[in-house]
C-alpha atoms as a PDB file:
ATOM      1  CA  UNK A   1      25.672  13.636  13.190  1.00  0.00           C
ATOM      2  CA  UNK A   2      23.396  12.181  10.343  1.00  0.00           C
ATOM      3  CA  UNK A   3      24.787  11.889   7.172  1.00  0.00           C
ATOM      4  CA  UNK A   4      23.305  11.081   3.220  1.00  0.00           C
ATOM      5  CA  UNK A   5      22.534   7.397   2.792  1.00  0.00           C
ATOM      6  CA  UNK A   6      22.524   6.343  -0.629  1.00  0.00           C
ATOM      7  CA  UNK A   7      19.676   3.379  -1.143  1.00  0.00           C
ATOM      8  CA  UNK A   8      21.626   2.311  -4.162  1.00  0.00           C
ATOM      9  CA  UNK A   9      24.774   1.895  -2.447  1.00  0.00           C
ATOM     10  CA  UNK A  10      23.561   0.129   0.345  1.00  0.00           C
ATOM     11  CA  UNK A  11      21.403  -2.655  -2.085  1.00  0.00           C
ATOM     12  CA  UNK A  12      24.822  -3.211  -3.795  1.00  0.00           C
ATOM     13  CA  UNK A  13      26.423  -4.260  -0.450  1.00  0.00           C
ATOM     14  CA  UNK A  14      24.182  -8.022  -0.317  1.00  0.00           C
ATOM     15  CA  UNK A  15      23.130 -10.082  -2.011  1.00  0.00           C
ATOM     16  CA  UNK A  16      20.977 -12.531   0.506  1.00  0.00           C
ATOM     17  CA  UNK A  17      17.695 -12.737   0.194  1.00  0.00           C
ATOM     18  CA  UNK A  18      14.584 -11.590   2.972  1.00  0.00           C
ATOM     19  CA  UNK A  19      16.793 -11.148   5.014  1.00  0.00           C
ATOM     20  CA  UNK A  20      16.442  -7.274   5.832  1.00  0.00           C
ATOM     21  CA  UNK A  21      19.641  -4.984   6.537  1.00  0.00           C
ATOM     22  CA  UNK A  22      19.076  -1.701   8.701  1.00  0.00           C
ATOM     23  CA  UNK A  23      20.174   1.207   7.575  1.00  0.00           C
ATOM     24  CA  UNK A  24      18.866   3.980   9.297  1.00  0.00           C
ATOM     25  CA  UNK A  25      16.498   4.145  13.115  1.00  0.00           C
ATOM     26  CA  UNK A  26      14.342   7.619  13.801  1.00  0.00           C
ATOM     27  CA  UNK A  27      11.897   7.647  16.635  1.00  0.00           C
ATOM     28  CA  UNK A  28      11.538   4.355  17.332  1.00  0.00           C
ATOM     29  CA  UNK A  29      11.458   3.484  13.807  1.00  0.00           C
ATOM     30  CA  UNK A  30      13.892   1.545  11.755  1.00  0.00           C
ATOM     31  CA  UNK A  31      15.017   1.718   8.153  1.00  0.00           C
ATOM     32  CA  UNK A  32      15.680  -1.182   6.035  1.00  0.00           C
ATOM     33  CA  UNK A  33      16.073  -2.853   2.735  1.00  0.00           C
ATOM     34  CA  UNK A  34      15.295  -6.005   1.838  1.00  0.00           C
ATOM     35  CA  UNK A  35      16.034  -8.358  -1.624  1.00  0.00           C
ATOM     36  CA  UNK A  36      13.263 -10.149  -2.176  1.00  0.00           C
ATOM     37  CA  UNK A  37      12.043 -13.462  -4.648  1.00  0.00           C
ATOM     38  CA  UNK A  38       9.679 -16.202  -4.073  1.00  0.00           C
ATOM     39  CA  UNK A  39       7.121 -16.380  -1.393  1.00  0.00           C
ATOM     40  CA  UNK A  40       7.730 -15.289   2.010  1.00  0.00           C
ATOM     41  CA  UNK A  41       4.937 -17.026   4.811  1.00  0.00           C
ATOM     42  CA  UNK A  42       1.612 -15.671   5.990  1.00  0.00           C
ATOM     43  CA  UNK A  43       2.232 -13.447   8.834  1.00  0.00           C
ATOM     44  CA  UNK A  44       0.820 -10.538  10.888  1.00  0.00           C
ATOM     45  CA  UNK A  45       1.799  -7.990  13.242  1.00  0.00           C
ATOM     46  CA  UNK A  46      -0.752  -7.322  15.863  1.00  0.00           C
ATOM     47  CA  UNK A  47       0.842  -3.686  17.443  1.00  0.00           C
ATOM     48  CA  UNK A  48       2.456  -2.140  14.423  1.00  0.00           C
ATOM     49  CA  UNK A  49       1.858  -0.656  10.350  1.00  0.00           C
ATOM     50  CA  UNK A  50       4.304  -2.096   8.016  1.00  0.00           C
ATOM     51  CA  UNK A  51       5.344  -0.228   5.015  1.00  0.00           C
ATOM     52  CA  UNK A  52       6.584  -1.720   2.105  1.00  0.00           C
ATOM     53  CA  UNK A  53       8.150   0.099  -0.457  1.00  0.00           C
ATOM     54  CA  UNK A  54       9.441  -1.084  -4.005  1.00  0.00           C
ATOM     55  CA  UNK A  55      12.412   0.541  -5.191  1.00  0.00           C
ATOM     56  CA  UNK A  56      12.935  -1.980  -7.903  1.00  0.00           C
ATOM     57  CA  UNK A  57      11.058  -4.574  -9.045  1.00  0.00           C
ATOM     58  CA  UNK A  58       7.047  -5.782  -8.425  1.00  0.00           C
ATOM     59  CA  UNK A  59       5.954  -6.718  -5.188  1.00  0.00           C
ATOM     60  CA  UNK A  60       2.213  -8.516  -4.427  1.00  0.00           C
ATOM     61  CA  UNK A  61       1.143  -8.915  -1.084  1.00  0.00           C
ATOM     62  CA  UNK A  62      -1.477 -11.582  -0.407  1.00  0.00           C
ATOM     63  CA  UNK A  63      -3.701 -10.979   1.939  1.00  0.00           C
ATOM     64  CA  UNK A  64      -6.164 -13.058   3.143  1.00  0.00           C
ATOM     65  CA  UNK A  65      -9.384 -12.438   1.075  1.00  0.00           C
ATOM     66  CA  UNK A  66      -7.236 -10.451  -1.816  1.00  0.00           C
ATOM     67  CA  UNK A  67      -3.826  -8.737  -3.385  1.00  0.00           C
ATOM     68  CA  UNK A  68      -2.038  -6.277  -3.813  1.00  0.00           C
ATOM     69  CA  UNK A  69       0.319  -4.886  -6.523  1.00  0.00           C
ATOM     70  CA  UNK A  70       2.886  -2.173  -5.972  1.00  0.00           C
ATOM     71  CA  UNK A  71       5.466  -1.147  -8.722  1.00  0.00           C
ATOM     72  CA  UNK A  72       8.391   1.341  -8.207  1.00  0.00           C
ATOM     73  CA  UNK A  73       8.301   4.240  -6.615  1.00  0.00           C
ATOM     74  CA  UNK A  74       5.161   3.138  -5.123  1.00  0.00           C
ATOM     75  CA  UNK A  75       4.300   1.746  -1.218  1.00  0.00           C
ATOM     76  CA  UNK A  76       1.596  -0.052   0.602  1.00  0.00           C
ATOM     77  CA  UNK A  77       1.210  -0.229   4.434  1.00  0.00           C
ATOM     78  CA  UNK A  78      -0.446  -3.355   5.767  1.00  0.00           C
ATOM     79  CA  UNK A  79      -2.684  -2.260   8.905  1.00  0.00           C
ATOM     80  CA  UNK A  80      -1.613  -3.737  11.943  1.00  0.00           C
ATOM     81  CA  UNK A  81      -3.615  -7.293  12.501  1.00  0.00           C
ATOM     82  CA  UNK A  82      -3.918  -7.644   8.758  1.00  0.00           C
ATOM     83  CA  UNK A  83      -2.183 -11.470   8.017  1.00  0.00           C
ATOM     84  CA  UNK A  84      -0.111 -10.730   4.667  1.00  0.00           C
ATOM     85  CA  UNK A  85       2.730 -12.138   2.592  1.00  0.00           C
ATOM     86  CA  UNK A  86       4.797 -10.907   0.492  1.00  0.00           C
ATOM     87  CA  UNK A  87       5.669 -12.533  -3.294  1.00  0.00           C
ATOM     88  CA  UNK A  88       8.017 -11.505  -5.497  1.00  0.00           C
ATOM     89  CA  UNK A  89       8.160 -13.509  -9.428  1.00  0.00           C
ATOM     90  CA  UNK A  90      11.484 -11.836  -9.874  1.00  0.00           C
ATOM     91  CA  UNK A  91      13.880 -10.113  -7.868  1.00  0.00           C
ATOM     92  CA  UNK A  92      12.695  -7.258  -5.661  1.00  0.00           C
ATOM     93  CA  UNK A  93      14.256  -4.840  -3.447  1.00  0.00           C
ATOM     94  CA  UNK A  94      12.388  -3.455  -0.981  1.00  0.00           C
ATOM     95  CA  UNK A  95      12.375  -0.206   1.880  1.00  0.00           C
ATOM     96  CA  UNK A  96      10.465  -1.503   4.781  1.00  0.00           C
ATOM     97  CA  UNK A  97       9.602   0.739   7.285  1.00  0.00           C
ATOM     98  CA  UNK A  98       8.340   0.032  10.471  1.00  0.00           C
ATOM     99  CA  UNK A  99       8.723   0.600  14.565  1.00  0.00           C
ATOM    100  CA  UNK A 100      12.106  -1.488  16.240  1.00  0.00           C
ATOM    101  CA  UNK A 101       9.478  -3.629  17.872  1.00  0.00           C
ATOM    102  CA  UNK A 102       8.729  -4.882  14.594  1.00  0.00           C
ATOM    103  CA  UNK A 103       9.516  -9.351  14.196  1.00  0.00           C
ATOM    104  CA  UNK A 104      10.042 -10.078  11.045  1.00  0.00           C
ATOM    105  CA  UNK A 105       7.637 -12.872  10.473  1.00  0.00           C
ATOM    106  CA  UNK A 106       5.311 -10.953  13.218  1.00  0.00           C
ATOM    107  CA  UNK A 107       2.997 -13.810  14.909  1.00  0.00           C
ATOM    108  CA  UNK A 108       4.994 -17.059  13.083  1.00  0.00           C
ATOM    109  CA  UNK A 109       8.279 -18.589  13.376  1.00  0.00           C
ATOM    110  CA  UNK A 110      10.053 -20.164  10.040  1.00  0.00           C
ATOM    111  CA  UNK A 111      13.317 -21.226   8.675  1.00  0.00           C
ATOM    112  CA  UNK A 112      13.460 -17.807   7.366  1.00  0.00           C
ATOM    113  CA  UNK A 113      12.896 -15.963  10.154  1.00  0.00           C
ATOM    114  CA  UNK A 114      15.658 -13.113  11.185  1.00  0.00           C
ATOM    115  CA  UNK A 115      15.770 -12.274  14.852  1.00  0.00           C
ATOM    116  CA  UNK A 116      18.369  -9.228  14.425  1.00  0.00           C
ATOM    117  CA  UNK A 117      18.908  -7.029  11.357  1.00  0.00           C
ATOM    118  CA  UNK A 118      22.592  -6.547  10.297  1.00  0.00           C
ATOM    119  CA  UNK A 119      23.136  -2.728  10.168  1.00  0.00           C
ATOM    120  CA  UNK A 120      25.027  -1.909   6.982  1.00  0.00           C
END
């Protein structure tokens, strides 16, 4: 049976940065949140949307002829195909949305690069 998740809660459980926890799947969709500062890498996914939303903070995405700003309480989905990366000045914490098949660096393999999301 599903039960309330409270966002809030669940930021206050980590600390690490982009690395993304899971904390809910629907339809072959997963859930997560992500801390966020600094500069992620230039990625893209070629089959799936990704939906970033800020819960606190402000997040830019570069992309790769412009950028985007999204406050609180606001979202952006970066079309499949579309090379983006994230930048956050200060901390940010982030719901990310997007199918299970989803690798979180898409097309590019880094340092930072998480293969499997902790579920919290």
């Amino acid at each position: 049976m599903s039960k309330v998740i409270n966002i809030k809660d669940k930021f206050s459980l980590f600390t690490d940065q982009w690395s993304p926890k899971k904390i809910a799947e629907l339809n072959g969709q997963q859930v997560l949140l992500a801390k966020i500062k600094g500069e992620f890498v230039f990625h893209k996914h070629d089959n799936e949307d990704e939906l970033f939303m800020v819960i606190k903070g402000q997040l830019q995405i570069d992309l790769e002829d412009s950028s985007v700003t999204v406050n609180e309480g606001e979202f952006y989905v970066v079309p499949k195909g579309v090379l983006h990366k994230p930048v956050a000045k200060e901390e940010v914490h982030i719901l990310l949305f997007e199918p299970l098949s989803t690798k979180h660096t898409g097309d590019v393999t880094a340092d930072i690069t998480v293969e499997t999301y902790e579920s919290i």
